[in-house]
C-alpha atoms as a PDB file:
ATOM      1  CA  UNK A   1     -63.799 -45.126 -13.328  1.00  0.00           C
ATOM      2  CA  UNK A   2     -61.297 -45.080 -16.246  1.00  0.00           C
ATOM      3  CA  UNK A   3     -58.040 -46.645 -16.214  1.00  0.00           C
ATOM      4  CA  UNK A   4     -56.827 -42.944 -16.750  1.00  0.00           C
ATOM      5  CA  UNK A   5     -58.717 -41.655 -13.514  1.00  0.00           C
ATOM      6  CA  UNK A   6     -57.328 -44.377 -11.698  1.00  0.00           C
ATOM      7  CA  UNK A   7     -53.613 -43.916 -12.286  1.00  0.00           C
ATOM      8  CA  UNK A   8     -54.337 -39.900 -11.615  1.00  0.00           C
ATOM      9  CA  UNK A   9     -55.857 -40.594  -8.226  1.00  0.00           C
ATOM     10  CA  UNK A  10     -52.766 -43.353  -7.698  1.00  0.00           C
ATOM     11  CA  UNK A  11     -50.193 -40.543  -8.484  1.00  0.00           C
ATOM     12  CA  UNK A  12     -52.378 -37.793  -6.040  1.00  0.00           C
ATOM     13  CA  UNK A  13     -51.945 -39.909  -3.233  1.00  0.00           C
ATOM     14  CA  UNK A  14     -48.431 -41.063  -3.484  1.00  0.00           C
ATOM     15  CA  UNK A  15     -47.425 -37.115  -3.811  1.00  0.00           C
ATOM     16  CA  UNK A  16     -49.760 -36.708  -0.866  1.00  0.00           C
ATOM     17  CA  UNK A  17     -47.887 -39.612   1.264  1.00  0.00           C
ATOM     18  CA  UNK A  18     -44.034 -38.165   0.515  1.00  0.00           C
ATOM     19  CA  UNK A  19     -45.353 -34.741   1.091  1.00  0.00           C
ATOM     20  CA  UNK A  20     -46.763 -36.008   4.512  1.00  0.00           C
ATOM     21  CA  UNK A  21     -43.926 -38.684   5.237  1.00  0.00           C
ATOM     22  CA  UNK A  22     -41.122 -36.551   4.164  1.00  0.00           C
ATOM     23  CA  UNK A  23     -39.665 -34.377   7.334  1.00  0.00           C
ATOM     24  CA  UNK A  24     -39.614 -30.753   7.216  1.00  0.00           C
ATOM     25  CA  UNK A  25     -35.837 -29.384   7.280  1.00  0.00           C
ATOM     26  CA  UNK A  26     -34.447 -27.680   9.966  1.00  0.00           C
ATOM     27  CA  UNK A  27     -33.172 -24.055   9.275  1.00  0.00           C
ATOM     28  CA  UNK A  28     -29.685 -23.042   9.816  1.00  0.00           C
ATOM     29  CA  UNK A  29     -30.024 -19.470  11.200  1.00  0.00           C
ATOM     30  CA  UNK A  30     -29.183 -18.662  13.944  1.00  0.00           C
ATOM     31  CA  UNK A  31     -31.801 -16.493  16.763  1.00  0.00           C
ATOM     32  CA  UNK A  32     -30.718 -13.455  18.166  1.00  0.00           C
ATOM     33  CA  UNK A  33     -28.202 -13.261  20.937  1.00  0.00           C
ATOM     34  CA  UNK A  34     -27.389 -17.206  19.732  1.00  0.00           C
ATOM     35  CA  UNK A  35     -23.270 -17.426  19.967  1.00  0.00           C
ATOM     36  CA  UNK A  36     -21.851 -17.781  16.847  1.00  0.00           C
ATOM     37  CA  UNK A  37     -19.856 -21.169  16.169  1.00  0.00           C
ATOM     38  CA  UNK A  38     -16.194 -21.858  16.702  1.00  0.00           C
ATOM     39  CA  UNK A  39     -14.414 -21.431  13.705  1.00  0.00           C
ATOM     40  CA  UNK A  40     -12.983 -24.550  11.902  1.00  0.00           C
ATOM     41  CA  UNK A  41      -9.604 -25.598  12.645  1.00  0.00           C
ATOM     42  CA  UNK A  42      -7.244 -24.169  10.071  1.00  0.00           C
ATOM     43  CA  UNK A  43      -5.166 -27.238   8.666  1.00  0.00           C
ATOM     44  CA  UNK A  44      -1.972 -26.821   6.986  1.00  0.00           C
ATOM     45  CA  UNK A  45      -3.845 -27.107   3.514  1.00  0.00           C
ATOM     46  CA  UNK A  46      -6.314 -24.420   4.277  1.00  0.00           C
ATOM     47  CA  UNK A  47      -3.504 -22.095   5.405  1.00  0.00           C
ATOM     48  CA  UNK A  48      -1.610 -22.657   2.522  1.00  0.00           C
ATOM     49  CA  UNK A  49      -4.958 -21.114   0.357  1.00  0.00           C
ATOM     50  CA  UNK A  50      -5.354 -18.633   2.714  1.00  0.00           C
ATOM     51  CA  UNK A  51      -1.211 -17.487   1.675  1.00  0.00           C
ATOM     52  CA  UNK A  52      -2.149 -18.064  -2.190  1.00  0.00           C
ATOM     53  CA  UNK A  53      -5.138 -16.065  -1.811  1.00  0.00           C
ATOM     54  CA  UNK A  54      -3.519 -13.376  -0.202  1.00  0.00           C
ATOM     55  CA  UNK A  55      -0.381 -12.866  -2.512  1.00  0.00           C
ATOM     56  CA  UNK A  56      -2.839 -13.154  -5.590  1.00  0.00           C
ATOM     57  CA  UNK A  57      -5.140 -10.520  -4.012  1.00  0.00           C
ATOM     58  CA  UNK A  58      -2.315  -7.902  -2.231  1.00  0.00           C
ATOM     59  CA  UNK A  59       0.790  -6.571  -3.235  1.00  0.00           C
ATOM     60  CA  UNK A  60       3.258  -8.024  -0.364  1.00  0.00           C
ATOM     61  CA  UNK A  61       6.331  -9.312   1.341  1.00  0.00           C
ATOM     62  CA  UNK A  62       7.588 -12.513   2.930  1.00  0.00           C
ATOM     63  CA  UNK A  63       7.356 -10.806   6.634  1.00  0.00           C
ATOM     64  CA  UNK A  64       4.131  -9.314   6.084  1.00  0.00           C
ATOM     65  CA  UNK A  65       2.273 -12.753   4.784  1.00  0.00           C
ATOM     66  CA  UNK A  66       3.797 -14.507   7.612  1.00  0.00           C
ATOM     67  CA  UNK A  67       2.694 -11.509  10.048  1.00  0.00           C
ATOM     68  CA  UNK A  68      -0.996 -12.403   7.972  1.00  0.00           C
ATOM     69  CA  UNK A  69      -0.536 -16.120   8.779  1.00  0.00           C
ATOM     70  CA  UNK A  70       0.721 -16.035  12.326  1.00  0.00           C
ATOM     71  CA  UNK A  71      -2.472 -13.164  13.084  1.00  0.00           C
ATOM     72  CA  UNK A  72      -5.196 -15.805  11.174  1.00  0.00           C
ATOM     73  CA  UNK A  73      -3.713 -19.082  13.099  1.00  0.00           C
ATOM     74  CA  UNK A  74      -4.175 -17.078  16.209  1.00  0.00           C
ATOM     75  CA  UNK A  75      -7.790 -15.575  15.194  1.00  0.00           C
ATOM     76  CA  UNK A  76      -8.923 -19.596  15.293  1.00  0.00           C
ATOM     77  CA  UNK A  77      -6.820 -20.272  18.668  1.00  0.00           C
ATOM     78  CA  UNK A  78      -4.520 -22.741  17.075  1.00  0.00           C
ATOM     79  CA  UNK A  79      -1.394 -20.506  18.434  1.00  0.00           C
ATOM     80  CA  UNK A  80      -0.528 -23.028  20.838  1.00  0.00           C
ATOM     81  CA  UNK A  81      -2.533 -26.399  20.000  1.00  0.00           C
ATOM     82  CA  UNK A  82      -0.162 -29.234  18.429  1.00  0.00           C
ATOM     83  CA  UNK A  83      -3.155 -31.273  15.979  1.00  0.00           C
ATOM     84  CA  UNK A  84      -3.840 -31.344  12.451  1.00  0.00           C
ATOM     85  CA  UNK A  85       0.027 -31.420  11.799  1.00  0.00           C
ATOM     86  CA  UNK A  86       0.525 -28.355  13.169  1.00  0.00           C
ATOM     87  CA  UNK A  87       2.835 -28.997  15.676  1.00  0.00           C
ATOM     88  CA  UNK A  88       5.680 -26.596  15.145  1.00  0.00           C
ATOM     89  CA  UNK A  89       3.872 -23.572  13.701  1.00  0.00           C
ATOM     90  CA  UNK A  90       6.838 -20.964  12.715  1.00  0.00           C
ATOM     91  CA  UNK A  91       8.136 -23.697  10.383  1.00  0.00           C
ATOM     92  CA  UNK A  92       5.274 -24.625   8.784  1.00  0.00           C
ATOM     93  CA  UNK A  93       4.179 -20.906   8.100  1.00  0.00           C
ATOM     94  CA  UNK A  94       7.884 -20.405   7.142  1.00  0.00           C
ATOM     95  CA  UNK A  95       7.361 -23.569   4.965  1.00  0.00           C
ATOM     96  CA  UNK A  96       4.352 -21.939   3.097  1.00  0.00           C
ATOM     97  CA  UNK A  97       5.931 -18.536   2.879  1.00  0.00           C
ATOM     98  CA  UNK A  98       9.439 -19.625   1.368  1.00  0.00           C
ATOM     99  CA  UNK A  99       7.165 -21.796  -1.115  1.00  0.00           C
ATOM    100  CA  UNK A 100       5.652 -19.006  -2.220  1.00  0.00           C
ATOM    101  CA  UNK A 101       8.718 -16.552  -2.951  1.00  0.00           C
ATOM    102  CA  UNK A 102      10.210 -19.694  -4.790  1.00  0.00           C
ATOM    103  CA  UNK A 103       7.249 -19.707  -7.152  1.00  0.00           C
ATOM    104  CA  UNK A 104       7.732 -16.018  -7.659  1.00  0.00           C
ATOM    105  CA  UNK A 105       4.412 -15.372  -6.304  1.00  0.00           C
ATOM    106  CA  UNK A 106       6.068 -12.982  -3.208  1.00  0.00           C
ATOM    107  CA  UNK A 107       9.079 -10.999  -4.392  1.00  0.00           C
ATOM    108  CA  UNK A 108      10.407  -8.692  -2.115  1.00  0.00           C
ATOM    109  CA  UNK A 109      12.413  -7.286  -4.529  1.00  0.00           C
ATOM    110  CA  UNK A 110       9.938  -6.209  -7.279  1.00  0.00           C
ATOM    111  CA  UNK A 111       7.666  -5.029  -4.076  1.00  0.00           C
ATOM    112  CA  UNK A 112      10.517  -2.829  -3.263  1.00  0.00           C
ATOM    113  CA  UNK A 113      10.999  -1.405  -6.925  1.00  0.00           C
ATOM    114  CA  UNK A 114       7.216  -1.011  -6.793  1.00  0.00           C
ATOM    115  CA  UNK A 115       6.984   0.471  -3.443  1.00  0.00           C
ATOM    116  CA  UNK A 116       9.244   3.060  -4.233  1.00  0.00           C
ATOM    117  CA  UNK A 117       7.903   4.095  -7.643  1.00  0.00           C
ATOM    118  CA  UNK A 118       4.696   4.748  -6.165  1.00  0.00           C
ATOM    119  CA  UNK A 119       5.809   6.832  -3.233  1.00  0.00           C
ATOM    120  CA  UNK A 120       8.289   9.064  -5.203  1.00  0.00           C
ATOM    121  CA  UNK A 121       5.236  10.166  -7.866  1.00  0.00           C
ATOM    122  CA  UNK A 122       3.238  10.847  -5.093  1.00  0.00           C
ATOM    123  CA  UNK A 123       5.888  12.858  -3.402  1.00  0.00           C
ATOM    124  CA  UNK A 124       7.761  11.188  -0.746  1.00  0.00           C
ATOM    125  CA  UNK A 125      11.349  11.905  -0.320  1.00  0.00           C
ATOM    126  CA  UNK A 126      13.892   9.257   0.447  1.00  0.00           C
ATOM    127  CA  UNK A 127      13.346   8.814   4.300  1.00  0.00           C
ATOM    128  CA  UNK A 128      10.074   7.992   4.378  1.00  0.00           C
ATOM    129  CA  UNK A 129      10.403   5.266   1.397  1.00  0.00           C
ATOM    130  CA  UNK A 130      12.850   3.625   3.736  1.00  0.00           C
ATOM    131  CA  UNK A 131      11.273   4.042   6.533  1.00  0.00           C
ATOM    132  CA  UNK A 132       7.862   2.852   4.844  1.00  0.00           C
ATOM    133  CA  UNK A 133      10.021  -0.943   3.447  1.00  0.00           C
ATOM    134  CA  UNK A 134      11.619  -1.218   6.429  1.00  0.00           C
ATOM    135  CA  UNK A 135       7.988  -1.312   8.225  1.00  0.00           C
ATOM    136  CA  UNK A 136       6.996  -3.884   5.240  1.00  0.00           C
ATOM    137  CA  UNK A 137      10.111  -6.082   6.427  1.00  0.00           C
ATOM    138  CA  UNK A 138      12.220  -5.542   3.363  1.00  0.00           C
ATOM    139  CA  UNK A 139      15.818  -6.514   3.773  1.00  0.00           C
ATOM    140  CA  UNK A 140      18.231  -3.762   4.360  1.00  0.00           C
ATOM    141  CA  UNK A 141      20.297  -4.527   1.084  1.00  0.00           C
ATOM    142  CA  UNK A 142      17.020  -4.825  -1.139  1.00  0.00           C
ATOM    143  CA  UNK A 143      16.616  -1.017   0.732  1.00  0.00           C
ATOM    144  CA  UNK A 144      19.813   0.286  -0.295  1.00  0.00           C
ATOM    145  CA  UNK A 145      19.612  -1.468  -3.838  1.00  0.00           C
ATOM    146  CA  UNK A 146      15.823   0.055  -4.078  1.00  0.00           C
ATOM    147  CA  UNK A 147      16.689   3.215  -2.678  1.00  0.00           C
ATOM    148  CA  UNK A 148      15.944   6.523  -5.004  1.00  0.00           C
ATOM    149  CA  UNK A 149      19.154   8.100  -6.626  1.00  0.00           C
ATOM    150  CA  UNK A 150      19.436  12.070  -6.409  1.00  0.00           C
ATOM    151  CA  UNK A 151      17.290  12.828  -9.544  1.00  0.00           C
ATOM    152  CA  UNK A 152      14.229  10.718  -7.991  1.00  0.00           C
ATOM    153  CA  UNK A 153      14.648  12.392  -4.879  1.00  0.00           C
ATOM    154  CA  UNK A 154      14.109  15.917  -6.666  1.00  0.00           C
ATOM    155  CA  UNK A 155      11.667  15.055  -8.753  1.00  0.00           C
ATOM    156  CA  UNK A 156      10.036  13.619  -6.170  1.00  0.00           C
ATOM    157  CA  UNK A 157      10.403  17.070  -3.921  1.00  0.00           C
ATOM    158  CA  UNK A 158       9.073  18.913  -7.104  1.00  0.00           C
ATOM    159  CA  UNK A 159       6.242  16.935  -7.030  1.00  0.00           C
ATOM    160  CA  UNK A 160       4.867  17.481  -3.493  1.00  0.00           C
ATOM    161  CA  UNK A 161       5.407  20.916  -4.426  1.00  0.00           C
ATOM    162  CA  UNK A 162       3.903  21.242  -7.067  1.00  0.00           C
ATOM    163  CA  UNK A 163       0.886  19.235  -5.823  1.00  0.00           C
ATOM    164  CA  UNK A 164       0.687  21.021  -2.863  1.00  0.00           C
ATOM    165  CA  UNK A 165       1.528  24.354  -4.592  1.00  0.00           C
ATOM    166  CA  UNK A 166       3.994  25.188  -2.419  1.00  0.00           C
ATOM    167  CA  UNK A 167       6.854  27.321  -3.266  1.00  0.00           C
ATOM    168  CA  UNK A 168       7.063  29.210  -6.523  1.00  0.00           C
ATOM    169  CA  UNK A 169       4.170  26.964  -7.852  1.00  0.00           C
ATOM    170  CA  UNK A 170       1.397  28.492  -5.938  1.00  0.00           C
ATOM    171  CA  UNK A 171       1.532  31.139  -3.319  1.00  0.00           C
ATOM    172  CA  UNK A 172      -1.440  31.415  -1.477  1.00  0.00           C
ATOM    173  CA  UNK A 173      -0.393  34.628   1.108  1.00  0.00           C
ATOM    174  CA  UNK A 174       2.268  36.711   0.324  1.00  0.00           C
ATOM    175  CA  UNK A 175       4.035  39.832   2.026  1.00  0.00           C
ATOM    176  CA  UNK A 176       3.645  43.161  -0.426  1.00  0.00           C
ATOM    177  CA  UNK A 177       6.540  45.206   0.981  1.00  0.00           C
ATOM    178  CA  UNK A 178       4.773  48.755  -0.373  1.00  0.00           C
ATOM    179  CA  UNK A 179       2.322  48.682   1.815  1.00  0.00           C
ATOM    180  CA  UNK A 180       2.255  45.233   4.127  1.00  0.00           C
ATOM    181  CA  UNK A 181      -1.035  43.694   2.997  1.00  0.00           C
ATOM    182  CA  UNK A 182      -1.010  40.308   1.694  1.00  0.00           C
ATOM    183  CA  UNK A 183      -1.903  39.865  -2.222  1.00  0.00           C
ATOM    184  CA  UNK A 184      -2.368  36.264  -3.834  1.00  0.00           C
ATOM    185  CA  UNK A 185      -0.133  34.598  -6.278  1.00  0.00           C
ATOM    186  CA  UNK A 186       0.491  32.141  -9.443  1.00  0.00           C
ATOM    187  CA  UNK A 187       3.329  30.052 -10.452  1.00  0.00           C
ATOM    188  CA  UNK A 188       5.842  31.972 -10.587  1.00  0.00           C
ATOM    189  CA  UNK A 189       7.885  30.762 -14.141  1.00  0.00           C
ATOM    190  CA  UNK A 190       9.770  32.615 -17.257  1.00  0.00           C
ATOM    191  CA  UNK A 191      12.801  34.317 -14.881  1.00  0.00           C
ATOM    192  CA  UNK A 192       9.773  36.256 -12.711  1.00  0.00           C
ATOM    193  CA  UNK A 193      10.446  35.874  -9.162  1.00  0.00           C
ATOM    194  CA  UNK A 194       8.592  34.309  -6.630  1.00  0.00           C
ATOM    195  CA  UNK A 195       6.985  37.229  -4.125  1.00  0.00           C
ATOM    196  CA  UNK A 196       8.381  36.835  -0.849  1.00  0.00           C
ATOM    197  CA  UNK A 197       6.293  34.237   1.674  1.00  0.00           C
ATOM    198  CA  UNK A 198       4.675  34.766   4.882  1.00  0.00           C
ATOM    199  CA  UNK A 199       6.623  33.678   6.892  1.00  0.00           C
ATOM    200  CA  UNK A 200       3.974  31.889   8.745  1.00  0.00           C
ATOM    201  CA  UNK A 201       3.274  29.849   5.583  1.00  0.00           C
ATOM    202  CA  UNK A 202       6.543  29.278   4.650  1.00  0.00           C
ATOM    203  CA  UNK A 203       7.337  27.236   8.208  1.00  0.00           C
ATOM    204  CA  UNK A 204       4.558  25.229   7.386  1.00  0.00           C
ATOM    205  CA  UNK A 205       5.229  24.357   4.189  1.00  0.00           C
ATOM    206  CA  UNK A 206       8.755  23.773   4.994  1.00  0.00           C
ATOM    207  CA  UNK A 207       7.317  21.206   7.594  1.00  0.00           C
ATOM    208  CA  UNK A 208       5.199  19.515   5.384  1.00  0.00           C
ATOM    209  CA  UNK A 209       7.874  18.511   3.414  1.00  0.00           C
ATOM    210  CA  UNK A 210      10.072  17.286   6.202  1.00  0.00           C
ATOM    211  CA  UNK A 211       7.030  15.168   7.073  1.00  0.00           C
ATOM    212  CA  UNK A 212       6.902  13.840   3.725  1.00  0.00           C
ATOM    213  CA  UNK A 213      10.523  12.394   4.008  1.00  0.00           C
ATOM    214  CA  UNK A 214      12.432  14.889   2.479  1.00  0.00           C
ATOM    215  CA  UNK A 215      15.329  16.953   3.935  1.00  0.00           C
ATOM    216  CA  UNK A 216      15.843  20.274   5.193  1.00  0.00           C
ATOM    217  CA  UNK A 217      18.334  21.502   2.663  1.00  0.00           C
ATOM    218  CA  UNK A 218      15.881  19.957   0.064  1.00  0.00           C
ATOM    219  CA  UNK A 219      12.723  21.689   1.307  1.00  0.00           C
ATOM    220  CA  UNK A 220      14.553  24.852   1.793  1.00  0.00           C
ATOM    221  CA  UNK A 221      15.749  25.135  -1.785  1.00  0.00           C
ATOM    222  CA  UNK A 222      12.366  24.276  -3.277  1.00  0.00           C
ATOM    223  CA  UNK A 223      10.273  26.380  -0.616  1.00  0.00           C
ATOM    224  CA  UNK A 224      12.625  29.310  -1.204  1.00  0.00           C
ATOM    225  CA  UNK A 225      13.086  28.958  -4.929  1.00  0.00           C
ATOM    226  CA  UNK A 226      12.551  32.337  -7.449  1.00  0.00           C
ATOM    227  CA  UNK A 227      10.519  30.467  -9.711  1.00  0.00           C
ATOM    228  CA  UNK A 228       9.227  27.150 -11.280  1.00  0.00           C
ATOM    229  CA  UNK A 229      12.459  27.334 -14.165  1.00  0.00           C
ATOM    230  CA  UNK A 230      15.263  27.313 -10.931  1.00  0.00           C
ATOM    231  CA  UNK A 231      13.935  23.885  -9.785  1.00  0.00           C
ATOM    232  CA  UNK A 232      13.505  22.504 -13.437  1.00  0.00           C
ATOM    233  CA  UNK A 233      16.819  23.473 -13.440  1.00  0.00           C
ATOM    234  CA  UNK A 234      18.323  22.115 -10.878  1.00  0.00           C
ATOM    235  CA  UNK A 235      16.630  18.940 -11.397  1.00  0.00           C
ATOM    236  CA  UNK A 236      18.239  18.661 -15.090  1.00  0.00           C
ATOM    237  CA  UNK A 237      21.274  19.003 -12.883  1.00  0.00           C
ATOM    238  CA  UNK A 238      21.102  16.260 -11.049  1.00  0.00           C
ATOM    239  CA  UNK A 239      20.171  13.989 -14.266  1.00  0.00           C
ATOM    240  CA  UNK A 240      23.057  15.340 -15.910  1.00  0.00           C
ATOM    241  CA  UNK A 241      25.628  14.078 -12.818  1.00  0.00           C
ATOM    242  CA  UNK A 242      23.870  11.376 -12.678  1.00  0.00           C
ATOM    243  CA  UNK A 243      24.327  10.380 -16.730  1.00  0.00           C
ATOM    244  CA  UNK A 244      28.243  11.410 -16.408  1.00  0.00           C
ATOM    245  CA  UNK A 245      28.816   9.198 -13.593  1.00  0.00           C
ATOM    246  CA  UNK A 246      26.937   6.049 -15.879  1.00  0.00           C
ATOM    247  CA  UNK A 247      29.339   6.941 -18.403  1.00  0.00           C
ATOM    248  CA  UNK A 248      32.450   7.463 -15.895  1.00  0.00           C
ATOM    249  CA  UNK A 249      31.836   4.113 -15.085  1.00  0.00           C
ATOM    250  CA  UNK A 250      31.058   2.186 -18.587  1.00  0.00           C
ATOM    251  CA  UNK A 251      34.114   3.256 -19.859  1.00  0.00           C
END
């Protein structure tokens, strides 16, 4: 046998020997109907990523991370255990959270100016942005600072209208006086006048804007308006009161 042949057969049953000696490892998964593990203990650290990852991921407020916080610390039923340096719990989630809106990375303010934005293009009227930061736990003054002046609050009325085509921007069942049937309609625009609603339709449309936040007066007016030029118009209105009173008060 060749010095070659000999090292090959040396190497073949070393390999052979680990491959025999070595233990097989165990696998992790677990069988049907097996209990799943506790969860790990959330330590301060750990909590504190859990904040960052949160305010990095979601648009949010100081009360709703800490809701997030309080709700995780009692998914691993650490609510009421004292280890890991967790013994007073409100102040070290308050600890984490007031960290984080003095890094910037939680502003309830530009969550507010954001907030409202949003809601007004989509067509919420003035109640229900309020209503919708006070449920996010918005202070009352960032509210009133945040809250949408008269021309947002029209535009914002014209815009569930006109996405919903209610009004003189769509009219899907009107009365025909001549001879009672009920035609369909178009925007009504260019000093023609909206036909007349059903007044079936026009209760409900009327309702969907009070459920959208917006007032009665305001959904009245814009439900009942002759055509698409009379709410233009009396939006341009409200931006012109609004521009005279910026200029009342500059000079």
């Amino acid at each position: 046998m060749t010095e070659n042949e000999t090292g090959h057969l040396r190497k073949s049953h070393q390999s052979k020997g680990n491959s025999l000696g070595k233990p097989k490892r165990q696998s992790k998964r677990r069988t049907p109907g097996e209990p799943r593990p506790p969860p790990k203990p959330l330590t301060e650290r750990r909590l504190h990523d859990l904040a960052l990852h949160y305010a990095a991921k979601y648009a949010t407020t100081a009360a709703k991370l800490e809701s997030y916080l309080i709700r995780k610390i009692r998914e691993r039923g650490m609510a009421d255990r004292d280890d890991d340096g967790m013994q007073d719990i409100p102040a070290v989630v308050g600890g984490i959270v007031a960290r984080l809106v003095e890094l910037k990375y939680v502003d309830d303010e530009a969550y507010a100016k954001a907030r409202t934005g949003s809601l007004l293009r989509r067509g919420y009227g003035k109640r229900r942005v309020t209503e919708d930061l006070r449920y996010a736990g918005v202070d009352e003054h960032i509210r009133e600072e945040t809250a949408p002046g008269t021309p947002a609050a029209r535009e914002a009325a014209i815009n569930l209208a006109r996405k919903r085509r209610f009004g003189p921007y769509g009219v899907d069942a009107i009365v025909d006086d001549t001879d009672g049937g009920e035609t369909g309609g178009g925007e009504a625009r260019d000093g023609e006048q909206q036909p007349r609603l059903d007044p079936a339709k026009r209760q409900k449309q009327i309702a969907a804007m009070l459920r959208a936040g917006h007032g009665f007066d305001t959904a009245r007016l814009v439900i009942d308006a002759k055509n698409v030029d009379t709410l233009e118009a009396w939006l341009r209105e409200a931006i012109d009161e609004a521009l005279d009173d910026e200029e009342g008060q500059s000079l």
